[in-house]
N, C-alpha and C. Protein backbone atom coordinates (compact mmCIF):
# COMPACT_ATOMS: atom_id res chain seq x y z
N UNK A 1 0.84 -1.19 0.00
CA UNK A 1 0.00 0.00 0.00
C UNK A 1 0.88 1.24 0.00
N UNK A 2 0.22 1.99 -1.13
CA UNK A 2 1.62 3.35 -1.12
C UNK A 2 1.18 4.63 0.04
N UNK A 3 1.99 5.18 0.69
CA UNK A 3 1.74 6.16 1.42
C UNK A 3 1.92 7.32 1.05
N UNK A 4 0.94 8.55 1.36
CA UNK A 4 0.83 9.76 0.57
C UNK A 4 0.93 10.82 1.74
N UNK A 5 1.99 11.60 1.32
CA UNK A 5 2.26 12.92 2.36
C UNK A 5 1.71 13.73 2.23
N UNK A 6 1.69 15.26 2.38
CA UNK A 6 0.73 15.85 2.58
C UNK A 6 0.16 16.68 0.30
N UNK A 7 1.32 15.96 -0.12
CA UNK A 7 0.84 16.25 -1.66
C UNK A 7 0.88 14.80 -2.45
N UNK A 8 -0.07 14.67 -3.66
CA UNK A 8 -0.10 13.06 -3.87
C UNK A 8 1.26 12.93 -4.79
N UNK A 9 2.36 13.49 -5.08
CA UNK A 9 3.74 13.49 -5.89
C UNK A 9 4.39 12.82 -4.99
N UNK A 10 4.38 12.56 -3.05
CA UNK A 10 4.73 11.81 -2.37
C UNK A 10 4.97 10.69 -2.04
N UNK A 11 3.87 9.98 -2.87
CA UNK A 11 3.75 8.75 -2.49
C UNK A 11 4.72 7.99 -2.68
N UNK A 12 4.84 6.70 -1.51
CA UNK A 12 5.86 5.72 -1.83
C UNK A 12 5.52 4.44 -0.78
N UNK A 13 6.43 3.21 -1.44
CA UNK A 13 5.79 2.22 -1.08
C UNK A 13 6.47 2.08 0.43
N UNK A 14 6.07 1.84 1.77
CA UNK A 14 6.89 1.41 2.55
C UNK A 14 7.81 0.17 2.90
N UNK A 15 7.25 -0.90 2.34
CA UNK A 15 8.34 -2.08 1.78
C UNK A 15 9.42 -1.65 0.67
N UNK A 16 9.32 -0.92 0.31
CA UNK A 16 10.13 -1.02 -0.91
C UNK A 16 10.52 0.68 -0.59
N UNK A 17 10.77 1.13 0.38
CA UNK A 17 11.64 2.25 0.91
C UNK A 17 12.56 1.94 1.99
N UNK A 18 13.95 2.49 2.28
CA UNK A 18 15.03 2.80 2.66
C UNK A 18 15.31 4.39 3.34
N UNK A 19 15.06 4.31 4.57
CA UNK A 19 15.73 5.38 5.49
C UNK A 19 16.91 5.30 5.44
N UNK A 20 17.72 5.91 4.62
CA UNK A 20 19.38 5.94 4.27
C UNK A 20 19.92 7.53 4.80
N UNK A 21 20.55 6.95 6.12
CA UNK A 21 21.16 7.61 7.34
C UNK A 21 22.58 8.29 7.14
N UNK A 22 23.06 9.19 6.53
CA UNK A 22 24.61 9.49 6.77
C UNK A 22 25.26 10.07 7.76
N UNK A 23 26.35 9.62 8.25
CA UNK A 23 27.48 9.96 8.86
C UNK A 23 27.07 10.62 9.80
N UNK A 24 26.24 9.68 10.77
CA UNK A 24 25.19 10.35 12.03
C UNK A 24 26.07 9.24 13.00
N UNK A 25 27.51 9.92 12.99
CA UNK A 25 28.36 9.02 13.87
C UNK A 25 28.60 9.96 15.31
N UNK A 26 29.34 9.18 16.14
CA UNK A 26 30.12 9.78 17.26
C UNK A 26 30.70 11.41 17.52
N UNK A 27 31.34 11.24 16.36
CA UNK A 27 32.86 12.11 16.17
C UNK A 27 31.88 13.75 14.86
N UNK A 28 30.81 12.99 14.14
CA UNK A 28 30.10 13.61 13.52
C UNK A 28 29.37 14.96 13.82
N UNK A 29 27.97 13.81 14.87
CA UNK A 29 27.46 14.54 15.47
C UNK A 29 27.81 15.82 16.83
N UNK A 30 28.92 15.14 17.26
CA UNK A 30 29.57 16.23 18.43
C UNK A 30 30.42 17.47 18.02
N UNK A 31 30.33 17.22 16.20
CA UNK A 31 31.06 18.95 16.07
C UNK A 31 30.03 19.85 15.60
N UNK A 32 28.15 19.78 15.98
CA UNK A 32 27.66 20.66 15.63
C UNK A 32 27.65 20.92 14.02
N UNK A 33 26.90 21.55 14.30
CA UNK A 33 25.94 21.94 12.68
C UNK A 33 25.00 22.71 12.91
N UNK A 34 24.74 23.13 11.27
CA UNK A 34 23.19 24.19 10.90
C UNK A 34 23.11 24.16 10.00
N UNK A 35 21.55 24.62 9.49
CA UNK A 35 20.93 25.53 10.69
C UNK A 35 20.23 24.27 11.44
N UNK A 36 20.15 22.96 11.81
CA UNK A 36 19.64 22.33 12.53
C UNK A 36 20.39 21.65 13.44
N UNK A 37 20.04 21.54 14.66
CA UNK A 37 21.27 21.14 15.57
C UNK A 37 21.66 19.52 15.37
N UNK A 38 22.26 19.04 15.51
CA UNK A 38 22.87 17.65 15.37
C UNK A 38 21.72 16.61 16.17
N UNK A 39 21.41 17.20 17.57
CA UNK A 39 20.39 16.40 18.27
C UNK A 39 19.29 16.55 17.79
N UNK A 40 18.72 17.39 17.01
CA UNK A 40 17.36 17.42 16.25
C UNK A 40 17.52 16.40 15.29
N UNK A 41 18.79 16.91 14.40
CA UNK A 41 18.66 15.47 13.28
C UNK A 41 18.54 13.91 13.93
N UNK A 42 19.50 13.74 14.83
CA UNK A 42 19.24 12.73 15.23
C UNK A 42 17.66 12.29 15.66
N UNK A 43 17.14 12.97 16.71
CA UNK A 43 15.87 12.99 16.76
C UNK A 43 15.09 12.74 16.11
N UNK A 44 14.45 13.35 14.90
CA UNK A 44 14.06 13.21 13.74
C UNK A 44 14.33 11.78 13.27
N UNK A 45 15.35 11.39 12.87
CA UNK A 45 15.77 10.13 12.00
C UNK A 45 15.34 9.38 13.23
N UNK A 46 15.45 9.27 14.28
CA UNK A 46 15.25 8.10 14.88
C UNK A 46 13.52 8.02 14.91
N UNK A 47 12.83 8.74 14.92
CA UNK A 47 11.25 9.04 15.00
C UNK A 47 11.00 8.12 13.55
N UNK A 48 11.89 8.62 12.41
CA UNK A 48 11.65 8.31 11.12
C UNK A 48 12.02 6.86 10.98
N UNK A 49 13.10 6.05 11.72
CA UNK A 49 14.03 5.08 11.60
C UNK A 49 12.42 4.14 12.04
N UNK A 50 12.12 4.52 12.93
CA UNK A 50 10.92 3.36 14.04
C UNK A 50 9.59 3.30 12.97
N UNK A 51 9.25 4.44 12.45
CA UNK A 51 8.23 4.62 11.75
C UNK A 51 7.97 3.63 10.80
N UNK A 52 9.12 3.35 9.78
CA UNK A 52 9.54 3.02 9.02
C UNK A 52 9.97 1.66 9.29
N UNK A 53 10.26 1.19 10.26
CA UNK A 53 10.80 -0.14 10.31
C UNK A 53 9.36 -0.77 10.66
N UNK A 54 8.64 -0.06 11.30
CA UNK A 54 6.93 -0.85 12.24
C UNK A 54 5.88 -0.87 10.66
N UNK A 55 7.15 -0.23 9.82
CA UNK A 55 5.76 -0.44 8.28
C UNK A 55 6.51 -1.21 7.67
N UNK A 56 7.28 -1.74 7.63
CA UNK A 56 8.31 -2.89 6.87
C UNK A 56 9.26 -2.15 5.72
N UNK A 57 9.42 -1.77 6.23
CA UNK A 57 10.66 -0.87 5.42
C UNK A 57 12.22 -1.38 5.75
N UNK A 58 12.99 -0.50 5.60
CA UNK A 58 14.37 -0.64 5.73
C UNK A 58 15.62 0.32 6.13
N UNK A 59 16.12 0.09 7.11
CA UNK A 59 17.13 1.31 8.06
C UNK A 59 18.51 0.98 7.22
N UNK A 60 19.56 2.22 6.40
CA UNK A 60 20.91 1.77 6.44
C UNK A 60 21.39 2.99 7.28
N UNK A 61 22.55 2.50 7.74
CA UNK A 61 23.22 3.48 8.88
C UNK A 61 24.26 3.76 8.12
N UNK A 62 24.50 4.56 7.19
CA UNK A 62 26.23 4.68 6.65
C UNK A 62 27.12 5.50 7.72
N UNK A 63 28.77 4.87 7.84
CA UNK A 63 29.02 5.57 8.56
C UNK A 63 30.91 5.37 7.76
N UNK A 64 32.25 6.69 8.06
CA UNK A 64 33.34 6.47 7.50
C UNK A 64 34.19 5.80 8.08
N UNK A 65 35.01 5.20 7.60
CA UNK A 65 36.56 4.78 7.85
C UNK A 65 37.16 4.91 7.30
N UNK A 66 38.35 6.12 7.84
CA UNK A 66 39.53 6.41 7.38
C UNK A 66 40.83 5.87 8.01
N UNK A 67 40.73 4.76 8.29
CA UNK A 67 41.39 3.86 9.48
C UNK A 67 42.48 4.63 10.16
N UNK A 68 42.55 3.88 11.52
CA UNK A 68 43.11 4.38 12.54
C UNK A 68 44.23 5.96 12.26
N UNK A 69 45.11 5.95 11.21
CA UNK A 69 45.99 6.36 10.97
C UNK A 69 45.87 7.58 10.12
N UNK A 70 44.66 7.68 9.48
CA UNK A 70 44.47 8.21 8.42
C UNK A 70 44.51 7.81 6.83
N UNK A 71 45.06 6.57 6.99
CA UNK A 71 45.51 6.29 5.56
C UNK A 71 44.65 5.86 4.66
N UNK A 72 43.05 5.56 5.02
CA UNK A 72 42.22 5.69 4.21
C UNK A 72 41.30 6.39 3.04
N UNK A 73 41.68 7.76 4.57
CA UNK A 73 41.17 9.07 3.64
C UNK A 73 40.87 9.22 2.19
N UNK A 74 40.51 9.83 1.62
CA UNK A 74 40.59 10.53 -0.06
C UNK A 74 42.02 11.91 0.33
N UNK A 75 43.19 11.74 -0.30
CA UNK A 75 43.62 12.97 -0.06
C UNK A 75 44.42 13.64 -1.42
N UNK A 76 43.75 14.45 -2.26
CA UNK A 76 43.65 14.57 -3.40
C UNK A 76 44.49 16.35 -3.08
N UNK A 77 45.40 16.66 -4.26
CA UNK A 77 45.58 18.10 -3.82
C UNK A 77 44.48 19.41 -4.40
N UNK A 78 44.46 20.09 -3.32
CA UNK A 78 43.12 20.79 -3.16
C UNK A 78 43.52 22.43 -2.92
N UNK A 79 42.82 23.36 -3.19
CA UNK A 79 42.64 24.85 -2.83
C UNK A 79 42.90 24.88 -1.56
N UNK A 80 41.70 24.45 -1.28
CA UNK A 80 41.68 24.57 0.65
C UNK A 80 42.13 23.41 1.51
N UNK A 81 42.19 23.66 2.37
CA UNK A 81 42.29 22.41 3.09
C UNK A 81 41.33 22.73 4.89
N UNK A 82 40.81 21.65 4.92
CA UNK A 82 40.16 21.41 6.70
C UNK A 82 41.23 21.64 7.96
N UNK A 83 40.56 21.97 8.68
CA UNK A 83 42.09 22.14 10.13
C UNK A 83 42.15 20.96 10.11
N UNK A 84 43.28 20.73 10.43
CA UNK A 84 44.02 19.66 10.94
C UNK A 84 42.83 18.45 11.75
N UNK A 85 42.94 17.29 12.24
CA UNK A 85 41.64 17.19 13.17
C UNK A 85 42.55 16.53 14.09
N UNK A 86 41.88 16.51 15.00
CA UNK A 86 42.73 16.26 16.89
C UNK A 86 42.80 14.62 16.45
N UNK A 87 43.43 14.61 17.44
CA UNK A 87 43.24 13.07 17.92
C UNK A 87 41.90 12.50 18.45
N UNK A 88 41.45 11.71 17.27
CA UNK A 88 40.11 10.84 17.87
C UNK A 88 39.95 9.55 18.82
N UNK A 89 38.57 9.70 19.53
CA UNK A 89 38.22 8.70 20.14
C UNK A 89 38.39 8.15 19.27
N UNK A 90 38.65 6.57 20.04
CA UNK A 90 38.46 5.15 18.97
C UNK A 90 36.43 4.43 18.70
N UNK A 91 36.08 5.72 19.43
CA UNK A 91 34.33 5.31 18.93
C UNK A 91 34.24 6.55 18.03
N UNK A 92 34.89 7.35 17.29
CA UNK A 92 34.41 8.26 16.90
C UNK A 92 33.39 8.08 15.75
N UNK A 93 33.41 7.17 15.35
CA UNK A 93 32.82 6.68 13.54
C UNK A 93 31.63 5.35 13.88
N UNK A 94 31.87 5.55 15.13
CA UNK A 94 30.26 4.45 15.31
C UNK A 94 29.64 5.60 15.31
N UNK A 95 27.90 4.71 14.31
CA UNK A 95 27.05 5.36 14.66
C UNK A 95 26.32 5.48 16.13
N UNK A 96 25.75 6.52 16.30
CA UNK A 96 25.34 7.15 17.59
C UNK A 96 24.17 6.11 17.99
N UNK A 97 24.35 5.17 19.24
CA UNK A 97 23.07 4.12 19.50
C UNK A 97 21.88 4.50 19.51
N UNK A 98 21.46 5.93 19.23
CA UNK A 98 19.97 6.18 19.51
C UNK A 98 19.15 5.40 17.93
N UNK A 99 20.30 5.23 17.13
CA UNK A 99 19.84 5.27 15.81
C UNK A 99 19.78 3.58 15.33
N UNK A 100 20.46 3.40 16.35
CA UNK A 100 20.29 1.36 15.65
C UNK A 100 19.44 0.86 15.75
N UNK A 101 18.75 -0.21 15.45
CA UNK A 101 17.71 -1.43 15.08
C UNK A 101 17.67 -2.45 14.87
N UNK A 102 17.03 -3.08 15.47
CA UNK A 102 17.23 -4.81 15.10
C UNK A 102 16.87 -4.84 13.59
N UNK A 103 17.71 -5.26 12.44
CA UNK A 103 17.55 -5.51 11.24
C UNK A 103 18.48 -4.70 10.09
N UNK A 104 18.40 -3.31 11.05
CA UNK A 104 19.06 -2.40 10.28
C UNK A 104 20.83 -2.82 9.53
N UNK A 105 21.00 -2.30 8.38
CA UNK A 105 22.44 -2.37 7.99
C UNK A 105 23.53 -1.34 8.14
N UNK A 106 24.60 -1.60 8.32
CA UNK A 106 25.70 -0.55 8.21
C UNK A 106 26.21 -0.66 7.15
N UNK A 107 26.46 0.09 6.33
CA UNK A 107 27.71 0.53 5.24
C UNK A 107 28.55 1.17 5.46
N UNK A 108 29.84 0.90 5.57
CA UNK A 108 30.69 1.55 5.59
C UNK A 108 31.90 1.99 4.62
N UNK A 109 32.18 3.21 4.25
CA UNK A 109 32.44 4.29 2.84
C UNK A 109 33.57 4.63 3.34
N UNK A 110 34.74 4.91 2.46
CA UNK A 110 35.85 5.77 2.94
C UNK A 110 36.47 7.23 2.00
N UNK A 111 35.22 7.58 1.57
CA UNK A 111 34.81 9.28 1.29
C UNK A 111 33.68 9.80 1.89
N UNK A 112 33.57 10.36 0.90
CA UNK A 112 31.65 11.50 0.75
C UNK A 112 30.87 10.47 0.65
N UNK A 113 30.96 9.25 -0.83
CA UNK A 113 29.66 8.86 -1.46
C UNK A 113 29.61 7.89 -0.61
N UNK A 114 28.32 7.33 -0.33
CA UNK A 114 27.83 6.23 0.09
C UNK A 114 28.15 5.14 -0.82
N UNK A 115 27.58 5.23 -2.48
CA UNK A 115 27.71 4.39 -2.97
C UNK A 115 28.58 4.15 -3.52
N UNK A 116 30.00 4.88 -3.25
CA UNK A 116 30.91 4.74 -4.13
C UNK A 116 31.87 3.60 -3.61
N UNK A 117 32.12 2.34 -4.40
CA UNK A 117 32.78 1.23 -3.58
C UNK A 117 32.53 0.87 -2.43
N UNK A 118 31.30 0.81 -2.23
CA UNK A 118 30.29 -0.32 -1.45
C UNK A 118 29.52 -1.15 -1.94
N UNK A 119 28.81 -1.77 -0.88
CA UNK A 119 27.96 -2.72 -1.11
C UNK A 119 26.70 -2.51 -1.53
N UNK A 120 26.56 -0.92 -0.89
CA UNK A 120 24.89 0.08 -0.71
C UNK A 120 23.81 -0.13 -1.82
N UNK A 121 24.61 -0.37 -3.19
CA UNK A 121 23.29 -0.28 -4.49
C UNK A 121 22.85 -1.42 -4.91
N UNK A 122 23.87 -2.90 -4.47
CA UNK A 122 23.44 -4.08 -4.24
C UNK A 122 22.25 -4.66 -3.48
N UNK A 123 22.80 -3.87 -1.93
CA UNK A 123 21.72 -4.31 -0.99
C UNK A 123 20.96 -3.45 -0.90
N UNK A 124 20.18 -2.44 -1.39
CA UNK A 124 19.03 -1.96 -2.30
C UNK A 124 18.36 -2.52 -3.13
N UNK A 125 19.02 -2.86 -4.13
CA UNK A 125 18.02 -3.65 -5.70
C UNK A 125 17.95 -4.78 -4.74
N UNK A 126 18.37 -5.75 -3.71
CA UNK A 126 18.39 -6.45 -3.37
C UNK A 126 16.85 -6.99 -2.16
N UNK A 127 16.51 -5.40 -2.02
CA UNK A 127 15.33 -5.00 -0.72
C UNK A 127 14.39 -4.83 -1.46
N UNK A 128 14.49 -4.86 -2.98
CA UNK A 128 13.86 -4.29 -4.00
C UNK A 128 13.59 -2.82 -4.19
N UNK A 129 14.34 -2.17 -3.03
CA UNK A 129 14.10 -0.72 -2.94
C UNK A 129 13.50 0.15 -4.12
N UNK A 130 12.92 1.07 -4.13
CA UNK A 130 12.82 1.80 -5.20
C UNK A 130 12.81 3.46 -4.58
N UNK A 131 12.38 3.76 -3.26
CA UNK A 131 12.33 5.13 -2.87
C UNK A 131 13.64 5.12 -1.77
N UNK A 132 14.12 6.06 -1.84
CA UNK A 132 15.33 6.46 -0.75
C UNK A 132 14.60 7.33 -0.01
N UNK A 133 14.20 7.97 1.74
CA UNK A 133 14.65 8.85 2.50
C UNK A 133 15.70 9.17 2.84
N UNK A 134 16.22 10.67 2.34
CA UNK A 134 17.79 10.75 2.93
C UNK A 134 17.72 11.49 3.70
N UNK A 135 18.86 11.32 4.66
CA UNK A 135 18.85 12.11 5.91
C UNK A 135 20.82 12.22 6.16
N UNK A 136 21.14 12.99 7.53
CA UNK A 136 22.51 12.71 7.62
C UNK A 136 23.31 14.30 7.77
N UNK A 137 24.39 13.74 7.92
CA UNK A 137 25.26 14.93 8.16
C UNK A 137 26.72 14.54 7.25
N UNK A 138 27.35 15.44 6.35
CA UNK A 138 26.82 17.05 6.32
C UNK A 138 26.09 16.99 4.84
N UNK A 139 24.97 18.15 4.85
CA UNK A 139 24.11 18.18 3.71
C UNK A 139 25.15 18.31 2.51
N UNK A 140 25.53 18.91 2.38
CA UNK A 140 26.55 19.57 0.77
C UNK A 140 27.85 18.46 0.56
N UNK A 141 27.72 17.74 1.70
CA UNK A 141 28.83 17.04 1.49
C UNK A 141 27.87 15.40 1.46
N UNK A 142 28.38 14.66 2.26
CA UNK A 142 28.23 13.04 2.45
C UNK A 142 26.63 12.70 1.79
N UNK A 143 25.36 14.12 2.50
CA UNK A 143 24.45 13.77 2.00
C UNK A 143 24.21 13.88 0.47
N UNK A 144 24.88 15.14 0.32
CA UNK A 144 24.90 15.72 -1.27
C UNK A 144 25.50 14.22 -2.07
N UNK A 145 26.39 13.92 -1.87
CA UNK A 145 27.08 13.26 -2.59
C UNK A 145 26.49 11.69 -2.79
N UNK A 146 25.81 11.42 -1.60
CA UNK A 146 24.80 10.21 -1.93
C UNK A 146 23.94 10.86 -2.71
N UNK A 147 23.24 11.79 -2.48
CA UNK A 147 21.85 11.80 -3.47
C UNK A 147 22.16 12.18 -5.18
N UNK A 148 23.42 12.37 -5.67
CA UNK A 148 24.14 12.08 -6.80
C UNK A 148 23.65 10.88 -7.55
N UNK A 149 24.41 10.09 -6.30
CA UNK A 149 24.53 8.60 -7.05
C UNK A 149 23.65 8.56 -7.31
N UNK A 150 22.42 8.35 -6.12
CA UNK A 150 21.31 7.81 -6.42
C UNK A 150 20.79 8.08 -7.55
N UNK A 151 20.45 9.52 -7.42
CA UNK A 151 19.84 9.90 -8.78
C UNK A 151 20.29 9.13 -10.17
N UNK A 152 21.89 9.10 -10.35
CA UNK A 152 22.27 8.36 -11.66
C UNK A 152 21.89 7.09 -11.53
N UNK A 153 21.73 6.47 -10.62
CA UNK A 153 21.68 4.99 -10.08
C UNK A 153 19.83 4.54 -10.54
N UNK A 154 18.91 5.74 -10.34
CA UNK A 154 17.58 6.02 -11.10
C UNK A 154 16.62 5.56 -9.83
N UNK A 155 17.02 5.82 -8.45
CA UNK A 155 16.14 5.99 -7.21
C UNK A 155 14.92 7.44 -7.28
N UNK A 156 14.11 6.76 -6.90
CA UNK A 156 13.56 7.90 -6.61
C UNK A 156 14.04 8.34 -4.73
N UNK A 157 13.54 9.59 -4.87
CA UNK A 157 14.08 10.41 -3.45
C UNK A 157 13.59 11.30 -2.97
N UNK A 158 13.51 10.99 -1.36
CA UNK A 158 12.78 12.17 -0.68
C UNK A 158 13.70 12.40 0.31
N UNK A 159 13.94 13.83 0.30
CA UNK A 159 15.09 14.56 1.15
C UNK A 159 14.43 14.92 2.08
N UNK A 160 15.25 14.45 3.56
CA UNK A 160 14.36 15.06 4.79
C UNK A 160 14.92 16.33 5.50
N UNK A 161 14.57 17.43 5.13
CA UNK A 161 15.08 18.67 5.13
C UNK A 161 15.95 18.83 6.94
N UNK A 162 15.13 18.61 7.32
CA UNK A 162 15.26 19.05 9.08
C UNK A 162 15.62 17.45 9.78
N UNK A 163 16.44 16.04 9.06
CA UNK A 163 16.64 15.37 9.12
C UNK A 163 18.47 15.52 8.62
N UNK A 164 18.74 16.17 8.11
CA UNK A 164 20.02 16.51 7.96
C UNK A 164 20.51 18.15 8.04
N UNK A 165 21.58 18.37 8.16
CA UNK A 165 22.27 19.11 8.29
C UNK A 165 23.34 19.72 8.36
N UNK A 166 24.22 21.11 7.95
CA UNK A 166 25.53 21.33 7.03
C UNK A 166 26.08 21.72 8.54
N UNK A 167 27.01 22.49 7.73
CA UNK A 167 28.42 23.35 8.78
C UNK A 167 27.89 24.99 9.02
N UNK A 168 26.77 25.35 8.17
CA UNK A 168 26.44 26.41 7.97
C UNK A 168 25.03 26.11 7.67
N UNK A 169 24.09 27.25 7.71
CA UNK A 169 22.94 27.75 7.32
C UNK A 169 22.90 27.86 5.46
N UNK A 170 23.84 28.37 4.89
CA UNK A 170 24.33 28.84 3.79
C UNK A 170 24.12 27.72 2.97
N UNK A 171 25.36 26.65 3.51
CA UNK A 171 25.43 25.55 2.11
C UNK A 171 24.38 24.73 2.70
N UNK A 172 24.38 24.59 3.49
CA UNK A 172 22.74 23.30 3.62
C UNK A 172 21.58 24.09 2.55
N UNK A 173 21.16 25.53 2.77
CA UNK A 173 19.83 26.26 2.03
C UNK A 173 19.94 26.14 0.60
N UNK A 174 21.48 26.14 0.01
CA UNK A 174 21.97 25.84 -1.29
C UNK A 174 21.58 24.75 -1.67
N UNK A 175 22.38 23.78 -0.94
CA UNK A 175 21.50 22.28 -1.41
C UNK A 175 20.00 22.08 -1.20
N UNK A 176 19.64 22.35 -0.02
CA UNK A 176 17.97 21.49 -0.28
C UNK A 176 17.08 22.34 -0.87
N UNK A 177 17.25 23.57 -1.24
CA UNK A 177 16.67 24.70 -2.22
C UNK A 177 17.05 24.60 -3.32
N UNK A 178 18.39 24.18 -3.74
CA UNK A 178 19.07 24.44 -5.41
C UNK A 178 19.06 23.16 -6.01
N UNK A 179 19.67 22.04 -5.47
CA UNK A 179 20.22 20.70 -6.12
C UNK A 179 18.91 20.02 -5.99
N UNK A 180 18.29 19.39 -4.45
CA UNK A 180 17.50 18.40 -4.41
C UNK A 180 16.17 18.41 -4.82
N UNK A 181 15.64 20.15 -5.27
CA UNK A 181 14.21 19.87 -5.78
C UNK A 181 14.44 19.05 -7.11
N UNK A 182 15.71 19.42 -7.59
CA UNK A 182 15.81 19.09 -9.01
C UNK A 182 15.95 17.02 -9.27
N UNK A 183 15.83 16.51 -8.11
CA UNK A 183 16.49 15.38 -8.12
C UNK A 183 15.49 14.45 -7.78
N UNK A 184 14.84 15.44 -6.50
CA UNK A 184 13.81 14.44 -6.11
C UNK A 184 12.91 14.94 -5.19
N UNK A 185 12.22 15.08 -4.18
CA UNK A 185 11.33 15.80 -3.55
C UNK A 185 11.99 16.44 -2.00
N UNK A 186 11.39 18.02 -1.62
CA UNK A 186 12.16 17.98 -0.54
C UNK A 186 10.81 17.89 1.15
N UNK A 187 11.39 17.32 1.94
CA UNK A 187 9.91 17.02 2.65
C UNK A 187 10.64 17.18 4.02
N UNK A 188 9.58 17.68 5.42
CA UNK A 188 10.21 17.09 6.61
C UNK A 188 9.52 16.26 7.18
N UNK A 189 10.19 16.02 8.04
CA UNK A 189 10.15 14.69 9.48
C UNK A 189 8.40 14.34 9.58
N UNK A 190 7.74 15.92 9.86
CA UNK A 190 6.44 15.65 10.31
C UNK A 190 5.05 15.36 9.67
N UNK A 191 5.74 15.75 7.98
CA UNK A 191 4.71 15.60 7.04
C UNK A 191 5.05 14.08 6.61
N UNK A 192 6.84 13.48 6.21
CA UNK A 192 6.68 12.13 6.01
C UNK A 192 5.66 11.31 6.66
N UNK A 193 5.87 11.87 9.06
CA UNK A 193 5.32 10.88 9.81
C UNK A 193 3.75 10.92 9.32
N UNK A 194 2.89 11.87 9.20
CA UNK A 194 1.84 11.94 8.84
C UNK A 194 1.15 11.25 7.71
N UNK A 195 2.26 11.17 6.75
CA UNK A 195 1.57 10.81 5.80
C UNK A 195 1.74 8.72 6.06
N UNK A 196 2.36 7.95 6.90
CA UNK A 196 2.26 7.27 7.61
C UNK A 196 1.13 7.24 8.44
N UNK A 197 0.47 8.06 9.17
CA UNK A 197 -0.55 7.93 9.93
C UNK A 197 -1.49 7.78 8.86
């Protein structure tokens, strides 16, 4: 049975949808973000994670490894460069427990894309997926860069606005205003849950 949000362009099947979670890790969530705070996103996705699993759907948790040392990284020469980063906890790259589930999957990526040299578009066609919810941190980056693939990959997609979030107010409004209407629909937390009820 397809579920319809608060416009009928919404609809999607809940078996055959994927709450696809980014980089809603440890080390992630504790450096803050906007314009939505890190504990809202989390919040949100986990409201969305339960929703979604009690309709037979499907949770992935993506999360990075750039192993211990760094030597995983992507380190390509660049304009800018990020500060330096401290020395991490050794939980920094688990995802945050509010967000796990009995059933749910982890993927784990060692860039931006989710799907880039993983398992992620396998075990999709595999769920029979056909709709993505994306959510995650950071919008312009890890999330941006999944909802790429997808799109070439030929998912449909619903971006959960107030379910992710940037480094700034700025590039998050860029993306879910500029890139994702063009890709796929942009929706929040309370109209998805509704359109579930």
């Amino acid at each position: 049975m397809a579920v319809n949000s608060s416009t009928a362009t919404s609809s999607f099947v809940p078996s055959r949808t994927v709450l696809l979670l980014i980089d809603l890790m440890n080390g992630v969530v504790g450096s803050g973000g906007a314009p939505h705070h890190p504990e809202d996103v989390v919040a949100n996705s986990a409201r969305l994670a339960k929703t979604l699993r009690d309709n037979g759907g499907f949770v992935v948790l993506v999360r990075v490894d750039h192993a211990p040392d760094g030597s995983l990284a992507p380190a390509p020469i660049t304009d800018t460069t990020g500060a330096a980063p401290a020395e991490l906890p050794s939980d920094w790259n688990e995802v945050v427990p509010e967000l796990c589930g009995s059933g749910d999957a982890v993927v784990t990526k060692f860039g931006w894309d989710a799907f880039h040299g993983t398992e992620l578009d396998m075990m999709l066609r595999r769920k029979r997926v056909e709709t993505i919810l994306l959510g995650g941190m950071i919008t312009n980056l890890g999330v941006e860069s999944a909802a790429r693939s997808a799109f070439d990959l030929g998912y449909e997609q619903i971006f959960v606005e107030d379910a992710m979030t940037g480094f700034d107010p700025t590039t998050h409004r860029h993306t879910t205003e500029s890139l994702f209407p063009m890709i796929g629909r942009v929706r929040r937390t309370e109209e998805l849950l509704k359109a579930f009820a």
